[in-house]
C-alpha atoms as a PDB file:
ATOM      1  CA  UNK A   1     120.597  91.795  56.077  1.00  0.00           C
ATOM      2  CA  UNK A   2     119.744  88.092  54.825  1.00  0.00           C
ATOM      3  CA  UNK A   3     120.668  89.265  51.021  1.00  0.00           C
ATOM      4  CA  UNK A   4     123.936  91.200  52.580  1.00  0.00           C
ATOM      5  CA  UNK A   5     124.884  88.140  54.904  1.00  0.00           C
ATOM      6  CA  UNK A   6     123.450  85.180  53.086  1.00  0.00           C
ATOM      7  CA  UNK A   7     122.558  84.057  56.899  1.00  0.00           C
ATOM      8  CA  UNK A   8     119.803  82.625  57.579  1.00  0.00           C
ATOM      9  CA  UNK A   9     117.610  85.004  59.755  1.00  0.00           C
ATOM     10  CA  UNK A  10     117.202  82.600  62.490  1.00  0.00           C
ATOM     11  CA  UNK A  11     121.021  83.197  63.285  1.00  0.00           C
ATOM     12  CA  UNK A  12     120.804  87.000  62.832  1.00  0.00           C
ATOM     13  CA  UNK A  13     118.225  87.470  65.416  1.00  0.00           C
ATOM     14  CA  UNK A  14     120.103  85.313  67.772  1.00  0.00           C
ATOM     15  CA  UNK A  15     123.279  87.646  66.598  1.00  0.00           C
ATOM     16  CA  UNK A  16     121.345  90.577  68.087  1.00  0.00           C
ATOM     17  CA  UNK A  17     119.180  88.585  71.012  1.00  0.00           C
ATOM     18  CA  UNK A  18     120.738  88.225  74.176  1.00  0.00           C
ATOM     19  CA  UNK A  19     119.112  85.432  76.536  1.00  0.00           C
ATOM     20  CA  UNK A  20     116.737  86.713  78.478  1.00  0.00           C
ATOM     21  CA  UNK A  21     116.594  90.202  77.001  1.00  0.00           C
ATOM     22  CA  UNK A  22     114.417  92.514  76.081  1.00  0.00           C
ATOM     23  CA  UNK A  23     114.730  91.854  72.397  1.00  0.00           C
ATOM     24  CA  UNK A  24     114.186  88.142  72.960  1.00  0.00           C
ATOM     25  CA  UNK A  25     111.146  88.737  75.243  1.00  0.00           C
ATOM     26  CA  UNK A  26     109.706  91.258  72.355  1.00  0.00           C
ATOM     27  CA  UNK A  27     110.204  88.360  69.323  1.00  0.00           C
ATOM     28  CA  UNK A  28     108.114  86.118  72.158  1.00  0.00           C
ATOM     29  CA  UNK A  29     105.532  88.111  72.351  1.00  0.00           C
ATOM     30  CA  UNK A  30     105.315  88.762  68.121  1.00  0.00           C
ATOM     31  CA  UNK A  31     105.666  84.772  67.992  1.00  0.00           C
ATOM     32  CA  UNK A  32     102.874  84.212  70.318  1.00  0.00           C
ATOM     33  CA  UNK A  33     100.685  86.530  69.005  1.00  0.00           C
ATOM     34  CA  UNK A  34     100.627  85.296  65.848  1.00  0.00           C
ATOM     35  CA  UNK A  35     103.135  87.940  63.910  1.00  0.00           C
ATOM     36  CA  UNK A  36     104.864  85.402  61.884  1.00  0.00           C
ATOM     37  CA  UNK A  37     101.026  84.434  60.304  1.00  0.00           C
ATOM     38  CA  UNK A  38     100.166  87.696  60.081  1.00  0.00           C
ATOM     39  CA  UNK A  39     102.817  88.798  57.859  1.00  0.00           C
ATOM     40  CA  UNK A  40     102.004  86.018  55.838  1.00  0.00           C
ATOM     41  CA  UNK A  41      98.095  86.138  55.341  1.00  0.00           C
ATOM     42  CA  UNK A  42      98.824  89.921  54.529  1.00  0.00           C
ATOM     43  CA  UNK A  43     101.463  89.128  51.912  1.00  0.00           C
ATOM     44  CA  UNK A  44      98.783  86.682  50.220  1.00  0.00           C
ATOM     45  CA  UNK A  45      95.978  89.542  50.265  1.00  0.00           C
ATOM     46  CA  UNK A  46      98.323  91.957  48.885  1.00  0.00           C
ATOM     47  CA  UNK A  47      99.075  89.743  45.627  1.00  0.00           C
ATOM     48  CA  UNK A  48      95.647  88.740  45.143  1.00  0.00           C
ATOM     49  CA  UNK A  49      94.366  92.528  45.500  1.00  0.00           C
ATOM     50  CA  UNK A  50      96.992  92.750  42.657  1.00  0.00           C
ATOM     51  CA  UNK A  51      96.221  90.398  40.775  1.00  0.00           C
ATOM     52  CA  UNK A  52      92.413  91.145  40.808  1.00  0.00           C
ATOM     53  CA  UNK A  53      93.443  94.611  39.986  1.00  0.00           C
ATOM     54  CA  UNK A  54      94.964  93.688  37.017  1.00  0.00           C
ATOM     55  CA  UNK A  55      92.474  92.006  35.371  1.00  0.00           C
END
């Protein structure tokens, strides 16, 4: 939807997160457990699994 939209993804969650709903309350619960980091640290083991696997 970011590609589609050029929005920024902060704004399309909002488009779909009412206040105080359960959507919200689900993205507060991925946020405080860390979701956002996780995502990220798994990205980086991907690539380097990768790139290791290249050589």
């Amino acid at each position: 939807m970011v590609l589609e939209t050029g929005k920024h993804p902060g704004e399309l969650k909002d488009a779909v997160c009412s206040p105080a709903g359960t959507t919200i309350e689900a993205v507060r619960v991925l946020e405080e457990k860390g979701f956002r980091s996780a995502i990220i640290e798994a990205m980086k083991a991907c690539a380097e699994k990768s790139h290791n696997m290249a050589d």
